[in-house]
C-alpha atoms as a PDB file:
ATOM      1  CA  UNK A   1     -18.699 -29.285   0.252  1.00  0.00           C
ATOM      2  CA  UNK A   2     -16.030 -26.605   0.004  1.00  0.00           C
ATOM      3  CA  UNK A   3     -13.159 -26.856   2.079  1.00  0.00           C
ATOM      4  CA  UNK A   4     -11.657 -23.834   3.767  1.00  0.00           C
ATOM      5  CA  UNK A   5      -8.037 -23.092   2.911  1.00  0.00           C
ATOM      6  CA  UNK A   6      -7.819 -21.304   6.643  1.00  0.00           C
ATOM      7  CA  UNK A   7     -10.616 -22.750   9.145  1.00  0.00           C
ATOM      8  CA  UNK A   8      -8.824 -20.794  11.837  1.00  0.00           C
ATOM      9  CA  UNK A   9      -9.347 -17.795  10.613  1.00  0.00           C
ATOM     10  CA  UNK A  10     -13.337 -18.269  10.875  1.00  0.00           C
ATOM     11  CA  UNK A  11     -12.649 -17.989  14.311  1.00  0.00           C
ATOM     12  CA  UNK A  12     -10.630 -15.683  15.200  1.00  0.00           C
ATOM     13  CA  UNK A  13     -11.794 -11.931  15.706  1.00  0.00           C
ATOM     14  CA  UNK A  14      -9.859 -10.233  13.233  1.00  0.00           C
ATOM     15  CA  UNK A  15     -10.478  -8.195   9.881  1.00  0.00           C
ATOM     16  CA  UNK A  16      -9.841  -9.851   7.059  1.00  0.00           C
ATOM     17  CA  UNK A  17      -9.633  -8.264   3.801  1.00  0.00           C
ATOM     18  CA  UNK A  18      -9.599 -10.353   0.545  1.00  0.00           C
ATOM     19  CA  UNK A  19      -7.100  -9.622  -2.140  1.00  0.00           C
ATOM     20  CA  UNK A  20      -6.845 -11.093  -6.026  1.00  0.00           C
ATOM     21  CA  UNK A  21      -2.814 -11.587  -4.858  1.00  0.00           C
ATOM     22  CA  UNK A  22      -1.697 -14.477  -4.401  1.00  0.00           C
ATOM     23  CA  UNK A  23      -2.909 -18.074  -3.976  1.00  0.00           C
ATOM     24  CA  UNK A  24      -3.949 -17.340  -0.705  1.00  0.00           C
ATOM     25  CA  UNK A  25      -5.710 -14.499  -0.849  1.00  0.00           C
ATOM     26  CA  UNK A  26      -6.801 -13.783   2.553  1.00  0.00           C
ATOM     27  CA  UNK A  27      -4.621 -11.316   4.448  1.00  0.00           C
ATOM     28  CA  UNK A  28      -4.860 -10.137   8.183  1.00  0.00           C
ATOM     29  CA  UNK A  29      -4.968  -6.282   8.126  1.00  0.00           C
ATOM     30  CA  UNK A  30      -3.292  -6.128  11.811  1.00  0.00           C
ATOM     31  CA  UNK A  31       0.071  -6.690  10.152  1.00  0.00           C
ATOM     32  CA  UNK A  32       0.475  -5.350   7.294  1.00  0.00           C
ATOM     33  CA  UNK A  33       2.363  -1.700   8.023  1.00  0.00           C
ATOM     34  CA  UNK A  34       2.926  -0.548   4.868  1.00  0.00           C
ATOM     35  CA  UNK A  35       0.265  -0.413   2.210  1.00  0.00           C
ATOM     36  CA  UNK A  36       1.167   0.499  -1.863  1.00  0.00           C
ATOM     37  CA  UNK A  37      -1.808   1.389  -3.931  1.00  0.00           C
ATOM     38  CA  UNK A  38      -1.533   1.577  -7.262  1.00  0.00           C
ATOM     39  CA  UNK A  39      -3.682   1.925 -11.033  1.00  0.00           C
ATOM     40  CA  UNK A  40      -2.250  -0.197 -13.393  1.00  0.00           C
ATOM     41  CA  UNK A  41      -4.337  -2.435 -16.190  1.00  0.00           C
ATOM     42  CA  UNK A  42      -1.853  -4.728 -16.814  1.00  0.00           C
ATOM     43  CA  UNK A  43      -1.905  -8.089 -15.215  1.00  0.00           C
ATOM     44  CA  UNK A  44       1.175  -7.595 -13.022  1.00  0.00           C
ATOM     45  CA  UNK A  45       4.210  -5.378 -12.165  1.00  0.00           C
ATOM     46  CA  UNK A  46       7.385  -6.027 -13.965  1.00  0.00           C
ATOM     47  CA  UNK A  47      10.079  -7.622 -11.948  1.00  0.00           C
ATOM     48  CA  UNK A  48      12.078  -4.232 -11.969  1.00  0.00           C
ATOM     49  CA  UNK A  49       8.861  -2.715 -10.543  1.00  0.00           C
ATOM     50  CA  UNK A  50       8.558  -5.588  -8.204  1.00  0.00           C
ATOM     51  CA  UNK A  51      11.748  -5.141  -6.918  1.00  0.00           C
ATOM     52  CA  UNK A  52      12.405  -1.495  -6.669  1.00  0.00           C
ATOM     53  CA  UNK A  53       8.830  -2.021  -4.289  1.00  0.00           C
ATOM     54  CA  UNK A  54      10.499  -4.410  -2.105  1.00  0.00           C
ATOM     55  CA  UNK A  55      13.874  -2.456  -1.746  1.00  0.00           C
ATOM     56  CA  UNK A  56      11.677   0.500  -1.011  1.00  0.00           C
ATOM     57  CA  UNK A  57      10.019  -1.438   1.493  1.00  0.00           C
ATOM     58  CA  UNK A  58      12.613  -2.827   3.061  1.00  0.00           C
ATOM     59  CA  UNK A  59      14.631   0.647   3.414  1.00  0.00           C
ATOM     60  CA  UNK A  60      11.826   1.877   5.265  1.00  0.00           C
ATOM     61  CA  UNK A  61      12.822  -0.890   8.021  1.00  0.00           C
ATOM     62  CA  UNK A  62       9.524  -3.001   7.025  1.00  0.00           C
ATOM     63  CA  UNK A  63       9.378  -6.732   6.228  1.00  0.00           C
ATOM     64  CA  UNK A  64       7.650  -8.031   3.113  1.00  0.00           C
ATOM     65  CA  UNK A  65       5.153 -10.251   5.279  1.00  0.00           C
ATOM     66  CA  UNK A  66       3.924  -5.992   6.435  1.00  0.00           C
ATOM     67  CA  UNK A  67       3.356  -5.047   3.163  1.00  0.00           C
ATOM     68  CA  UNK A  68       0.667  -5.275   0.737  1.00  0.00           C
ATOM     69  CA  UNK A  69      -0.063  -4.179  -3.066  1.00  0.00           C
ATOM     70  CA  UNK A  70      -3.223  -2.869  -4.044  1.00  0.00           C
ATOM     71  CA  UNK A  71      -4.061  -2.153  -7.787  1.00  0.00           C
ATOM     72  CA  UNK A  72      -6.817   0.181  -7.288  1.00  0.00           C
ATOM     73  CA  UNK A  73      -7.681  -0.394 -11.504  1.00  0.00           C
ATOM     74  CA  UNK A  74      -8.343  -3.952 -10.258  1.00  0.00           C
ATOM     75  CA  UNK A  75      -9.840  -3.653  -6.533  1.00  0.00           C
ATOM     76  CA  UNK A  76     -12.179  -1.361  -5.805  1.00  0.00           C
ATOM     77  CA  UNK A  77     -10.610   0.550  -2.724  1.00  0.00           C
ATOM     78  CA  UNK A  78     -11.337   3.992  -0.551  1.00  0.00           C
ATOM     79  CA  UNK A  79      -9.587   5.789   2.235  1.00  0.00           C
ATOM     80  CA  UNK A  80     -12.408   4.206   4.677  1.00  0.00           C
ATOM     81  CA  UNK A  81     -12.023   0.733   3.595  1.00  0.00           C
ATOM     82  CA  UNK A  82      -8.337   1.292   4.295  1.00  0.00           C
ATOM     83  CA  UNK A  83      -9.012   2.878   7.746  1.00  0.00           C
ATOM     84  CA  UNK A  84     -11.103   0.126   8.481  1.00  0.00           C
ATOM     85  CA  UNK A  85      -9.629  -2.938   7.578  1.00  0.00           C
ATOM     86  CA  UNK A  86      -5.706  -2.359   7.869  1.00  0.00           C
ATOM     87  CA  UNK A  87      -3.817  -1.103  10.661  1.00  0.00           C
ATOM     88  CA  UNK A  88      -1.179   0.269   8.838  1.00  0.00           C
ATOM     89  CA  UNK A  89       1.135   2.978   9.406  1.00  0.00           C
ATOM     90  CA  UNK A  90       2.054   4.334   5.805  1.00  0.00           C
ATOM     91  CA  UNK A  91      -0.226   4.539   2.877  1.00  0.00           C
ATOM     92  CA  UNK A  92       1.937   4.895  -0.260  1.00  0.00           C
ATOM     93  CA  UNK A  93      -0.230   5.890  -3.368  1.00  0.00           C
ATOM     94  CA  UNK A  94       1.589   5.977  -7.001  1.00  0.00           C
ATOM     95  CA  UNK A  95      -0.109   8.139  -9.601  1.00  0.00           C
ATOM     96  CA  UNK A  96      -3.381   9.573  -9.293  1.00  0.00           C
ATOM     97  CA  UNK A  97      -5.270   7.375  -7.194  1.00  0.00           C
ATOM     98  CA  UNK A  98      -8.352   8.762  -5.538  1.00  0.00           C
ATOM     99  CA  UNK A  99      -9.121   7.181  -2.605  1.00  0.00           C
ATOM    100  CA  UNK A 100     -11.999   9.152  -1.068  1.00  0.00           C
ATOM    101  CA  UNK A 101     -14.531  11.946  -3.033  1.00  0.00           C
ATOM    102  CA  UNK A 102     -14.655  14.096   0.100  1.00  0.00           C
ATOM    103  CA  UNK A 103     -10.299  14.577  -0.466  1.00  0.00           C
ATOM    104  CA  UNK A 104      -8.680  16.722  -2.728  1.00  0.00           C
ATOM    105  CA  UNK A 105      -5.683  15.162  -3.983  1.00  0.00           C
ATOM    106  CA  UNK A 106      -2.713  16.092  -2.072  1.00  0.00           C
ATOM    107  CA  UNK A 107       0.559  17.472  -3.334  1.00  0.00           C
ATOM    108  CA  UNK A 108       3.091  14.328  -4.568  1.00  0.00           C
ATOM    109  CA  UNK A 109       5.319  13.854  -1.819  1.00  0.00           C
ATOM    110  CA  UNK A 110       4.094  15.530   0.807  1.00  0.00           C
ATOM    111  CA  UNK A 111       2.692  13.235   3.523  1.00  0.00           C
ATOM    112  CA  UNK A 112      -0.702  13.874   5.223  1.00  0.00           C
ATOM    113  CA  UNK A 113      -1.898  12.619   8.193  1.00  0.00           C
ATOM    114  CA  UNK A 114      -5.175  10.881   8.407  1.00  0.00           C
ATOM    115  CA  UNK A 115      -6.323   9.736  11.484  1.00  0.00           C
ATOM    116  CA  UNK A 116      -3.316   7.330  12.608  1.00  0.00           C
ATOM    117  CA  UNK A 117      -2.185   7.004   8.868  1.00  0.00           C
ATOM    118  CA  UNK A 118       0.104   9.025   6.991  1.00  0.00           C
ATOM    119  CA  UNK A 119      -1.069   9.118   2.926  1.00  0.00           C
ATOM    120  CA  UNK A 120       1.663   9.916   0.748  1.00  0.00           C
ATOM    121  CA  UNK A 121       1.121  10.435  -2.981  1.00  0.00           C
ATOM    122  CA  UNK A 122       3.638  10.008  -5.372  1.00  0.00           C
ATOM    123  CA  UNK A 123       4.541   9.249  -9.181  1.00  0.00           C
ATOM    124  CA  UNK A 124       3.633   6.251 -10.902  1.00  0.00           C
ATOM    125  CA  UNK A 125       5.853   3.452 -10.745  1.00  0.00           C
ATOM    126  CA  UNK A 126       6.790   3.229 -14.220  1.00  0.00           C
ATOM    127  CA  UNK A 127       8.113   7.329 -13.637  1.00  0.00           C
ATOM    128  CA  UNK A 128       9.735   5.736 -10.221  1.00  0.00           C
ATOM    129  CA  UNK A 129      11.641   3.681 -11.989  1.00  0.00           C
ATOM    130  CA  UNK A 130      13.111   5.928 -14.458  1.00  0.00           C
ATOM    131  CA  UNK A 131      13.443   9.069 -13.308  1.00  0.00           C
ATOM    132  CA  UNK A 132      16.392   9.142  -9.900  1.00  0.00           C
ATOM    133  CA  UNK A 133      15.181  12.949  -8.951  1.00  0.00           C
ATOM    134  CA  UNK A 134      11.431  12.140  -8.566  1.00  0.00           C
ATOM    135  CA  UNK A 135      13.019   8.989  -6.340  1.00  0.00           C
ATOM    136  CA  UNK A 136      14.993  10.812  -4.513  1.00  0.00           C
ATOM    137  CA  UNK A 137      12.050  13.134  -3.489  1.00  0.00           C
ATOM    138  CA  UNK A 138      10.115   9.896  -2.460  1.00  0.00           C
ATOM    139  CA  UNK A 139      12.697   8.647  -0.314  1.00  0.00           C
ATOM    140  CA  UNK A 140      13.134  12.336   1.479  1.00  0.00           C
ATOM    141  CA  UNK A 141       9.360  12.393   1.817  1.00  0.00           C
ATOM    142  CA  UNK A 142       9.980   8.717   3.179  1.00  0.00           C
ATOM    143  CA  UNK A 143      12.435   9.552   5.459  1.00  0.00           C
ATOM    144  CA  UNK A 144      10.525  12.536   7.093  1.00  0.00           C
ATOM    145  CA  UNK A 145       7.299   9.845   7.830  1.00  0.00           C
ATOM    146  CA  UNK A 146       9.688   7.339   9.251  1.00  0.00           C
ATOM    147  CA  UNK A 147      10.837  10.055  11.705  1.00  0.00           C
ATOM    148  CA  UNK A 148       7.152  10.588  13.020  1.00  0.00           C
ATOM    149  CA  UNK A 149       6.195   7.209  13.299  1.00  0.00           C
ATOM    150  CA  UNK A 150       9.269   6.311  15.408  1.00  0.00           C
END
């Protein structure tokens, strides 16, 4: 017999959405507020990466315990599966994710509303972490979602 790592969550009516992060890998999409999709093939992010991600994060006046990573090369994911299962705020996609076939890919750094999310696209991490100008126009693209959702 297997036993459960969280019997609670059996139940409990809430979504659940299972992740490959972590050792406990089951995460309650009420509270995350900030999701980060990205397409990388490597095992992990870098610790640079990691951190420039949770600096970013926590700029935008959100907690670690509201975010989550997503590496879309990894985890199947769409724009409906993200509707349905998290209730967050800000969707923040690096590089050229595409989310949903019925979306053209929006301009980088220009936020769209969807419903009650806001998708912004943006450069690949590795390009974040180089290049300050294509930050900079993150954060100002940041700063003008922040606004709305306040």
């Amino acid at each position: 017999m297997t036993k459960l790592q969280s019997p609670s969550l059996m139940f409990e009516r809430q979504k659940i959405y299972k992740t490959n992060f972590g050792a406990n890998n089951l995460v309650d999409g009420k509270n995350i507020k900030i999701l980060l999709v990205y397409a990388d093939y490597k095992e992990d992010l870098t610790a640079s990466q990691t951190d420039m991600l949770s600096k970013l994060v926590t700029a935008c006046g959100f907690t670690e315990k509201e975010k989550l990573l997503i590496n879309a090369a990894k985890e199947k994911i769409s724009l409906a599966q993200i509707q349905a299962n998290f209730a967050a705020a800000l969707v923040v996609v690096f590089d050229n994710v595409k989310l949903s076939n019925n979306m053209i890919l929006p301009a980088k750094n220009f936020p769209v509303q969807v419903g009650t999310q806001y998708l912004l696209y943006t450069v690949s991490i590795a390009k974040l972490e180089t290049d300050k100008a294509e930050k900079a126009r993150l954060w100002s693209a940041l700063q003008g979602v922040l606004k709305q959702l306040k």
